[in-house]
N, C-alpha and C. Protein backbone atom coordinates (compact mmCIF):
# COMPACT_ATOMS: atom_id res chain seq x y z
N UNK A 1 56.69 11.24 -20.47
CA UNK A 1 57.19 11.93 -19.31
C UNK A 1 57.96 10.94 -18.46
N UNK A 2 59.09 11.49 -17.62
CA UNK A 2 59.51 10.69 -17.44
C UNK A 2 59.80 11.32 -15.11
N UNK A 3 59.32 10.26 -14.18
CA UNK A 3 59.87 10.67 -13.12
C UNK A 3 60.56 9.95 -12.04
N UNK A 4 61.07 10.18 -11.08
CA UNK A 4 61.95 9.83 -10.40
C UNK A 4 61.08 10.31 -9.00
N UNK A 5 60.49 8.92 -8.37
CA UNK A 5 59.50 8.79 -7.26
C UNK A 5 59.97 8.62 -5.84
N UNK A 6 60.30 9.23 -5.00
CA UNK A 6 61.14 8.70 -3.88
C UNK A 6 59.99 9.03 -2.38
N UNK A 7 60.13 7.82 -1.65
CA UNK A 7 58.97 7.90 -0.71
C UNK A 7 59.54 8.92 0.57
N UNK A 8 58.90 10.06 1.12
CA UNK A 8 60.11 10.86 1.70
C UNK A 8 59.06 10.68 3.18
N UNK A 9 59.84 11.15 4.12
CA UNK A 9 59.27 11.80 5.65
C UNK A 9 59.05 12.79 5.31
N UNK A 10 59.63 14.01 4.72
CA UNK A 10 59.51 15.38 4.67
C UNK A 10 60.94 15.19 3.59
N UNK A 11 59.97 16.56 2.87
CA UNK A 11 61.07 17.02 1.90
C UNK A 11 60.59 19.03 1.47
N UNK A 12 61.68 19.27 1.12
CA UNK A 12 61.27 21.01 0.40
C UNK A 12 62.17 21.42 -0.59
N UNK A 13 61.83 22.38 -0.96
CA UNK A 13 62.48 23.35 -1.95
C UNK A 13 62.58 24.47 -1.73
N UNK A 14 64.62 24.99 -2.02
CA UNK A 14 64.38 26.48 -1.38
C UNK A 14 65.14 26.93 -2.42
N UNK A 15 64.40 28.54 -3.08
CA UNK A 15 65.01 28.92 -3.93
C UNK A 15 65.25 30.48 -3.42
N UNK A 16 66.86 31.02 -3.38
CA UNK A 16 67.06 32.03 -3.17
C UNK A 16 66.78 32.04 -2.13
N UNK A 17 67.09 31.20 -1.10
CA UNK A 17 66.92 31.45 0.68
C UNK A 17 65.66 31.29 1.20
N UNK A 18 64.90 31.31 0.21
CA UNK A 18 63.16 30.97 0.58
C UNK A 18 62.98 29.61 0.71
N UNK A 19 62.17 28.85 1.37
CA UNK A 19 61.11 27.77 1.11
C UNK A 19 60.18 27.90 0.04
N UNK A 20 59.63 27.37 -1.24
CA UNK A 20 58.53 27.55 -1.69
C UNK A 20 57.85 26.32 -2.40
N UNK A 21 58.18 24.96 -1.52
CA UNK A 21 57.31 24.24 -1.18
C UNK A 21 57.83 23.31 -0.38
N UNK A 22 57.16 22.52 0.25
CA UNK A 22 57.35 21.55 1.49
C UNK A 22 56.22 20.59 1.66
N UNK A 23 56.42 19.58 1.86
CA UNK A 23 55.73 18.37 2.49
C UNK A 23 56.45 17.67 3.54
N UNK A 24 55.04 16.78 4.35
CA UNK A 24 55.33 16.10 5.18
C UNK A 24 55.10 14.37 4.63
N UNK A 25 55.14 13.30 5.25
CA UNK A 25 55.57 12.23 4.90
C UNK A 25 54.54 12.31 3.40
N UNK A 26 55.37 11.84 2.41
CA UNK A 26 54.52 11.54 1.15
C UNK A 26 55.77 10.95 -0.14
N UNK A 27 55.48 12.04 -1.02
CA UNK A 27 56.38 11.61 -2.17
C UNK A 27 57.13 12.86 -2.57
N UNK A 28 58.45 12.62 -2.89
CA UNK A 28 59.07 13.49 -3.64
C UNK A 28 59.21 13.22 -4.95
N UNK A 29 58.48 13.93 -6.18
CA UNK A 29 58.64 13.70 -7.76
C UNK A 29 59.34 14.37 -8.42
N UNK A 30 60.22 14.23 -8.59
CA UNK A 30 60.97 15.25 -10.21
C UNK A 30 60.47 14.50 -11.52
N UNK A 31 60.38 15.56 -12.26
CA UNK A 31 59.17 15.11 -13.36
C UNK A 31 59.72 15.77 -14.47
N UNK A 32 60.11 15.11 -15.55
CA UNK A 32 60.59 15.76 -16.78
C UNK A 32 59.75 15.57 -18.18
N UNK A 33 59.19 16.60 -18.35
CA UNK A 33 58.25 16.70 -19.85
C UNK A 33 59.52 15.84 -20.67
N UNK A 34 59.30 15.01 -21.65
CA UNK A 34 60.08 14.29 -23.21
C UNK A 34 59.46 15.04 -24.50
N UNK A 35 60.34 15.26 -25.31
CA UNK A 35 59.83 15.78 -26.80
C UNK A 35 58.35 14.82 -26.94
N UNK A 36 57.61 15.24 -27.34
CA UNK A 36 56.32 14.64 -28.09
C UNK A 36 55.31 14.33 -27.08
N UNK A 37 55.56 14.90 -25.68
CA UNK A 37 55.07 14.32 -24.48
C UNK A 37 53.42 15.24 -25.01
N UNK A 38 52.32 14.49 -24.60
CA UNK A 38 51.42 15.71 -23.97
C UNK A 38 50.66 15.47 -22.65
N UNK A 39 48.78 16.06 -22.55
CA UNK A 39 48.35 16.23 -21.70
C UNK A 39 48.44 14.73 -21.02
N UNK A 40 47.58 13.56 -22.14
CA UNK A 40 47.83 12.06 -22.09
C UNK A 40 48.59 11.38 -21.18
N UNK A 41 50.28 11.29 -20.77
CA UNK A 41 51.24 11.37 -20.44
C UNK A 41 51.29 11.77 -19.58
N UNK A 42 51.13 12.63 -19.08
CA UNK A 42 50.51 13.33 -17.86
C UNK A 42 49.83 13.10 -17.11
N UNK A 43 48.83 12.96 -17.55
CA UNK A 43 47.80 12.34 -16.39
C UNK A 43 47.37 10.48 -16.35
N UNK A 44 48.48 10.12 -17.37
CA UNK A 44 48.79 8.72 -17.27
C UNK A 44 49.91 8.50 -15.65
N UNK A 45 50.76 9.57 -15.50
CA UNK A 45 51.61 9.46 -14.60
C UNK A 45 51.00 10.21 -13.53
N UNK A 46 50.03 11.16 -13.36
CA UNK A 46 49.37 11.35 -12.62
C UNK A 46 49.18 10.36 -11.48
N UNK A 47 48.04 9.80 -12.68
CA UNK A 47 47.50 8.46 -11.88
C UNK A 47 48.30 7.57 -11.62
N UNK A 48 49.53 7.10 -11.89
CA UNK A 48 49.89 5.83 -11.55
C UNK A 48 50.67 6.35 -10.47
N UNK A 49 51.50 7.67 -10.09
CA UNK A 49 51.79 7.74 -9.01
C UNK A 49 51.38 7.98 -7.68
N UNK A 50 49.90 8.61 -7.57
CA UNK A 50 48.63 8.70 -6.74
C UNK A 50 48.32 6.82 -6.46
N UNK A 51 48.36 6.03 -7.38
CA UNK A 51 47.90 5.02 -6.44
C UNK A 51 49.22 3.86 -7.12
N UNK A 52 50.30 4.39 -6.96
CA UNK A 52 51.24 3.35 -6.43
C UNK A 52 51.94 3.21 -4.94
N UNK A 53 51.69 1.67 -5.53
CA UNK A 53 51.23 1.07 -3.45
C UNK A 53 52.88 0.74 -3.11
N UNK A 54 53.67 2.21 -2.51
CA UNK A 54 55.03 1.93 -2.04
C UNK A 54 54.57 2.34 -0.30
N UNK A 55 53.78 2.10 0.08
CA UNK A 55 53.68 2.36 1.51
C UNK A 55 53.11 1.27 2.09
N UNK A 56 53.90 1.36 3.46
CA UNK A 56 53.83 0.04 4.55
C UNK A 56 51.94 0.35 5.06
N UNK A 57 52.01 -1.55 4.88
CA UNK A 57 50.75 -1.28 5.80
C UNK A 57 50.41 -1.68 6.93
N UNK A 58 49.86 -2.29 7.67
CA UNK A 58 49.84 -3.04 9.05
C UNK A 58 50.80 -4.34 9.39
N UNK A 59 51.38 -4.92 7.84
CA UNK A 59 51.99 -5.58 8.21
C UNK A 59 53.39 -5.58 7.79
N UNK A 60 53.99 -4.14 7.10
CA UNK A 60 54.89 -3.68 7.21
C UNK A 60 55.22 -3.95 5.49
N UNK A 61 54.21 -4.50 4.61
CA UNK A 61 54.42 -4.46 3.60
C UNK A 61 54.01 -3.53 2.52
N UNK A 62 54.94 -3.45 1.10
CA UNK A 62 54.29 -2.18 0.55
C UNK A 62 53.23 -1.97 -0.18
N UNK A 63 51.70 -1.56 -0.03
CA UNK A 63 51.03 -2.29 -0.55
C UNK A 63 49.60 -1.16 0.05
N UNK A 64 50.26 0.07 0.38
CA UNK A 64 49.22 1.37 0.29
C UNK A 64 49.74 2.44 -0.54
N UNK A 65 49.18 2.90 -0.99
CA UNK A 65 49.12 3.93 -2.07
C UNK A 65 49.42 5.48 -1.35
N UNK A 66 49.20 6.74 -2.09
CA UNK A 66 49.77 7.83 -1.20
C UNK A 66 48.12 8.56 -1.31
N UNK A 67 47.50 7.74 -1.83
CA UNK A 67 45.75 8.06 -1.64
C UNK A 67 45.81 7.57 -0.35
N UNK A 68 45.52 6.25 -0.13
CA UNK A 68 45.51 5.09 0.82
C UNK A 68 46.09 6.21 1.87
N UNK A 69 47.31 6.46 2.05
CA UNK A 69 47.58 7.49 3.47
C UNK A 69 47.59 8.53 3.57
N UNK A 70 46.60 9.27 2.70
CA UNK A 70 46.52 10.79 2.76
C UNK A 70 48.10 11.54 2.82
N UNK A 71 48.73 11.28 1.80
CA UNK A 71 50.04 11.69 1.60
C UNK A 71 50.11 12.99 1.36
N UNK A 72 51.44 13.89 1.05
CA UNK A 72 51.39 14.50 0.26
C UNK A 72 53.08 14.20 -1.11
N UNK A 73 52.69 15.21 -2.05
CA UNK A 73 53.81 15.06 -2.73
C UNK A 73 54.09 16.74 -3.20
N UNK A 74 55.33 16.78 -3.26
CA UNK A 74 56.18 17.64 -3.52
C UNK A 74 56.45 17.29 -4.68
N UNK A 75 56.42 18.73 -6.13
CA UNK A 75 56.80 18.19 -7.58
C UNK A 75 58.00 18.91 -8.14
N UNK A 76 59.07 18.32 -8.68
CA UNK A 76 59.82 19.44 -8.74
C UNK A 76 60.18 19.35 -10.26
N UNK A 77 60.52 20.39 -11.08
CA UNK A 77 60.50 20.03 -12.47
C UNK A 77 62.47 19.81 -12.45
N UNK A 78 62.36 18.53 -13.24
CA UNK A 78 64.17 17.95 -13.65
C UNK A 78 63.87 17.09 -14.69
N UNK A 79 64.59 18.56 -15.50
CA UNK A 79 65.13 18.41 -17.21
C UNK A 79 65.90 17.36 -17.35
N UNK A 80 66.96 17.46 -15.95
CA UNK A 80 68.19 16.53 -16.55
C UNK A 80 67.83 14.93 -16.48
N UNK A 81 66.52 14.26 -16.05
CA UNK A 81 66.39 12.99 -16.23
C UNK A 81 66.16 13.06 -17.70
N UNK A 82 66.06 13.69 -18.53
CA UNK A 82 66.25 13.21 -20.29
C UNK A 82 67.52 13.17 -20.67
N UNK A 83 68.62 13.21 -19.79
CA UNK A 83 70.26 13.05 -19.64
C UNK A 83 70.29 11.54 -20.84
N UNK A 84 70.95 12.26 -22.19
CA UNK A 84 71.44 11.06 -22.55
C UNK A 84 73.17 11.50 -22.35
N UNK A 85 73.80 10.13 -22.09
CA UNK A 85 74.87 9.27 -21.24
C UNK A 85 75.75 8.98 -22.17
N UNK A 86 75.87 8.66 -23.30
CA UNK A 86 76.76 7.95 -24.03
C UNK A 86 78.25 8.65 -24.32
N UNK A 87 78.48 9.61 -23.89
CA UNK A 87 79.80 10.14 -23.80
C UNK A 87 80.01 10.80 -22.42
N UNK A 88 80.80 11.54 -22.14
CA UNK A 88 81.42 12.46 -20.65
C UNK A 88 80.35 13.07 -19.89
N UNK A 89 79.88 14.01 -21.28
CA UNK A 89 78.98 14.90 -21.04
C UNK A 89 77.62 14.80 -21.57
N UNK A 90 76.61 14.91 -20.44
CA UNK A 90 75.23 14.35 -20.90
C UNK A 90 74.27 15.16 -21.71
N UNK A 91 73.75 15.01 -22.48
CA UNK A 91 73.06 15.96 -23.20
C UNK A 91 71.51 15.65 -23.03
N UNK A 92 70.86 16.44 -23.54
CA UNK A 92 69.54 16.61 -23.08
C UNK A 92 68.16 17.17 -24.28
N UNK A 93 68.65 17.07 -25.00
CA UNK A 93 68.14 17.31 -26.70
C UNK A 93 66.76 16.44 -26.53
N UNK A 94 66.51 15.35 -26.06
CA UNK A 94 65.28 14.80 -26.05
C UNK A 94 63.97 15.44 -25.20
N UNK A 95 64.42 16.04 -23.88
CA UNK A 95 63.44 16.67 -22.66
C UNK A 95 62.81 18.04 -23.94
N UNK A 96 61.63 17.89 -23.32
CA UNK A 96 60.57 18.79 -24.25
C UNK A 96 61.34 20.53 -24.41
N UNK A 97 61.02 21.19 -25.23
CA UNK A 97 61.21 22.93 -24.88
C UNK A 97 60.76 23.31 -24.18
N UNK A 98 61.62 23.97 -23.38
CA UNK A 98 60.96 24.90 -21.97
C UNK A 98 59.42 25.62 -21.59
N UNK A 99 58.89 26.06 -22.81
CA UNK A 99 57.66 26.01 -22.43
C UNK A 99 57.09 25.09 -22.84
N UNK A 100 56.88 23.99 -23.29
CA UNK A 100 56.46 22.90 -23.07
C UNK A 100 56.86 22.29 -21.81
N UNK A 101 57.93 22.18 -21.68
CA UNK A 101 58.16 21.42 -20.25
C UNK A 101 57.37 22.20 -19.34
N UNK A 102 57.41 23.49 -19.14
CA UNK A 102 56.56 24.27 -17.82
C UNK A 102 55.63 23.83 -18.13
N UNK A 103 54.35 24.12 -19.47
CA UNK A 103 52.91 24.18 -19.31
C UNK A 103 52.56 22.25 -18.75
N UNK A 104 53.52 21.63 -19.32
CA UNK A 104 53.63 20.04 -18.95
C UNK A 104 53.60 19.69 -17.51
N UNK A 105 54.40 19.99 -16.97
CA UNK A 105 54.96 20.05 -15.51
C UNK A 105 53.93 20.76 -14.89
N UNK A 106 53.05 22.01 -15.37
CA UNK A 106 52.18 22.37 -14.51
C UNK A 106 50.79 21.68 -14.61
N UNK A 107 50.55 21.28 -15.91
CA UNK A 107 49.67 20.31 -15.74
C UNK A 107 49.77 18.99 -14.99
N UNK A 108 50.93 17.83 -15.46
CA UNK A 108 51.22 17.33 -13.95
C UNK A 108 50.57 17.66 -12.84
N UNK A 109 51.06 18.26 -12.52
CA UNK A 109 50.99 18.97 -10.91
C UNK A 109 49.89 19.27 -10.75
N UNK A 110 48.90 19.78 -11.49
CA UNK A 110 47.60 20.22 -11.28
C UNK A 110 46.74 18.48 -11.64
N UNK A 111 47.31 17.98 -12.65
CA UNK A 111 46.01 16.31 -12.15
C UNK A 111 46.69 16.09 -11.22
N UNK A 112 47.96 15.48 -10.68
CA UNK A 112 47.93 15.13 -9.50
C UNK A 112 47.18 15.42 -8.19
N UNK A 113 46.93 16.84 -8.05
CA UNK A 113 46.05 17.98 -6.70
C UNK A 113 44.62 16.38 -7.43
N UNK A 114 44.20 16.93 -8.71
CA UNK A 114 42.83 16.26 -9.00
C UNK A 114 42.44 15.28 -8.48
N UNK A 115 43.51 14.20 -8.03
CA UNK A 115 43.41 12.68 -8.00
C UNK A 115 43.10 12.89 -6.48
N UNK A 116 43.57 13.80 -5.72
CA UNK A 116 43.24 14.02 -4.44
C UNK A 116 44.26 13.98 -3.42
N UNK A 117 45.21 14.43 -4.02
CA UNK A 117 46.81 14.51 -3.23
C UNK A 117 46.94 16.45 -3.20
N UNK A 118 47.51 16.29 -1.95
CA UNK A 118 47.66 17.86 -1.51
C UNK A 118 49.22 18.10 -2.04
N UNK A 119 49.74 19.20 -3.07
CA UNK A 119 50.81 18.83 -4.65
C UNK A 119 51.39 20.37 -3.83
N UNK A 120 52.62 20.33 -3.94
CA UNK A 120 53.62 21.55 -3.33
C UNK A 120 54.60 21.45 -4.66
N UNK A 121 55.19 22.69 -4.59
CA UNK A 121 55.54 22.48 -6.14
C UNK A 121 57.05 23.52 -5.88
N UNK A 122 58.08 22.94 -6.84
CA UNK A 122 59.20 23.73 -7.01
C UNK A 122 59.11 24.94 -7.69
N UNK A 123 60.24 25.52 -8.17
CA UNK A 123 59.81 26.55 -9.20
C UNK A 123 60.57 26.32 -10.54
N UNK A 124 59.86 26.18 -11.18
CA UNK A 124 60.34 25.93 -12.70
C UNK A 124 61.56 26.62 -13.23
N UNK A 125 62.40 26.12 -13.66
CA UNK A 125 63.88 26.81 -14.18
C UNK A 125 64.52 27.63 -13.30
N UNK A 126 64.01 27.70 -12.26
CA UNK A 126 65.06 27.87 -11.24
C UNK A 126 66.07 26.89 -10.65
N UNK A 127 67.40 27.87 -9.59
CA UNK A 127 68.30 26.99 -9.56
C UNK A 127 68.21 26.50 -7.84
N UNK A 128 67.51 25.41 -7.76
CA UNK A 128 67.01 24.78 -6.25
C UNK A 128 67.58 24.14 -5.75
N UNK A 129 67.39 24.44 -4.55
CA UNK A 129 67.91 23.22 -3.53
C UNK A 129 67.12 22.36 -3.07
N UNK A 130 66.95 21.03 -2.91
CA UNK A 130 65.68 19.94 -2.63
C UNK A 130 66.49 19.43 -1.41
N UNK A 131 65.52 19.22 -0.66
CA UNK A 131 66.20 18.21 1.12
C UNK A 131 64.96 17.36 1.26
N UNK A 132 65.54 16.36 1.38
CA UNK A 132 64.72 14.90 1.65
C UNK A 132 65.28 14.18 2.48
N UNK A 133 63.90 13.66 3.70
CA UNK A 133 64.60 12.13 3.94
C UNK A 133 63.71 11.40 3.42
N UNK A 134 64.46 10.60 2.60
CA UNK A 134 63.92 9.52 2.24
C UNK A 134 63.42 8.23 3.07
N UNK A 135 62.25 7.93 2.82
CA UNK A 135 61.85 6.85 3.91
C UNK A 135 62.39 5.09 3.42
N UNK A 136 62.93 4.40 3.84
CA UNK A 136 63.00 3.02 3.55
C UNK A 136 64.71 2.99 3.35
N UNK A 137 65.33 3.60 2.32
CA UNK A 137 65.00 4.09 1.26
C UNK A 137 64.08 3.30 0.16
N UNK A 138 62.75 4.25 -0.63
CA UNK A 138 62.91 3.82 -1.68
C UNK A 138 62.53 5.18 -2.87
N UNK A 139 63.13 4.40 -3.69
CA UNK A 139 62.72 5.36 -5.31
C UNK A 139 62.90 4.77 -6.06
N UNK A 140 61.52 5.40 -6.89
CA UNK A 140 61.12 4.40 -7.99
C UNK A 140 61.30 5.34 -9.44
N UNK A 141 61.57 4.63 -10.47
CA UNK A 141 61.77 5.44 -12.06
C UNK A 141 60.61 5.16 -12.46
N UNK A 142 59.71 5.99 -13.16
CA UNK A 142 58.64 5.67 -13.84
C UNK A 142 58.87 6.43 -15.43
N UNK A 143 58.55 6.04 -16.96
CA UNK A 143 58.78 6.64 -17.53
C UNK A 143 57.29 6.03 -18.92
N UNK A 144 56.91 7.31 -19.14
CA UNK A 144 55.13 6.94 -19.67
C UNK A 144 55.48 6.20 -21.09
N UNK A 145 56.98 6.16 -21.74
CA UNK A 145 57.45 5.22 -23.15
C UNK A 145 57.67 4.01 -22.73
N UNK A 146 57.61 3.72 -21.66
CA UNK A 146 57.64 2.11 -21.41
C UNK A 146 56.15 1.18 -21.08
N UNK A 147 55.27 2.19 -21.21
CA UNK A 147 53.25 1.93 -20.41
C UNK A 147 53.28 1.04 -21.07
């Protein structure tokens, strides 16, 4: 699996004029199931994004977790980080089949809640709009073929 971690103030998702999820300071994840991905993978990235320490602490360094500050995170499912690049147009042949990617992505999302993060969630194969501010900036790539 592969995601794209960005530390936000607030971020949401609105599909079709709605809101249907939102957080306040935490993480914004787009999270893309890979062919051969499973549960494993999942809750390998679960966990490492629940206690990776990209938050300031008393002394302004990064070095609290989004446990550590009772965060939350917002998950949004994006196919196109399996974007392979090597010509104009990016193709995407590697990101899992759609129902794999959903039942993937919803598992995600459900260990994450487990680890003890309050998890707001996009809507799967829909066409969304995401608003973030990003805090610092930072964002981080995490991808479970490199562990």
């Amino acid at each position: 699996m592969r995601a794209l971690v960005q530390r936000v103030s607030s971020a949401s998702v609105t599909v079709d004029g709605r809101v249907v999820g939102e957080v306040g300071a935490g993480l914004l994840v787009l999270v893309c199931a890979m062919q051969g991905d499973t549960e494993k993978e999942a809750d390998w990235l679960a966990q490492k994004i629940a206690k990776l320490r990209i938050f300031r602490d008393d002394e302004h360094r990064m070095n609290r977790s989004l446990l550590d500050i009772g965060g939350e995170a917002l998950v949004v499912s994006q196919f196109t980080l399996a974007a392979e690049t090597k010509g104009n147009r990016p193709g995407f042949s590697s990101a899992a089949a759609p129902e794999d990617g959903r039942r993937l992505y919803e598992y995600f999302s459900a260990s994450l809640a487990g680890q003890g993060i309050r998890v707001a969630n996009g809507e799967f194969g829909a066409d969304m709009q995401v608003a973030l501010v990003n805090s610092g900036p930072v964002t981080i790539w995490l991808d479970t073929a490199a562990k």
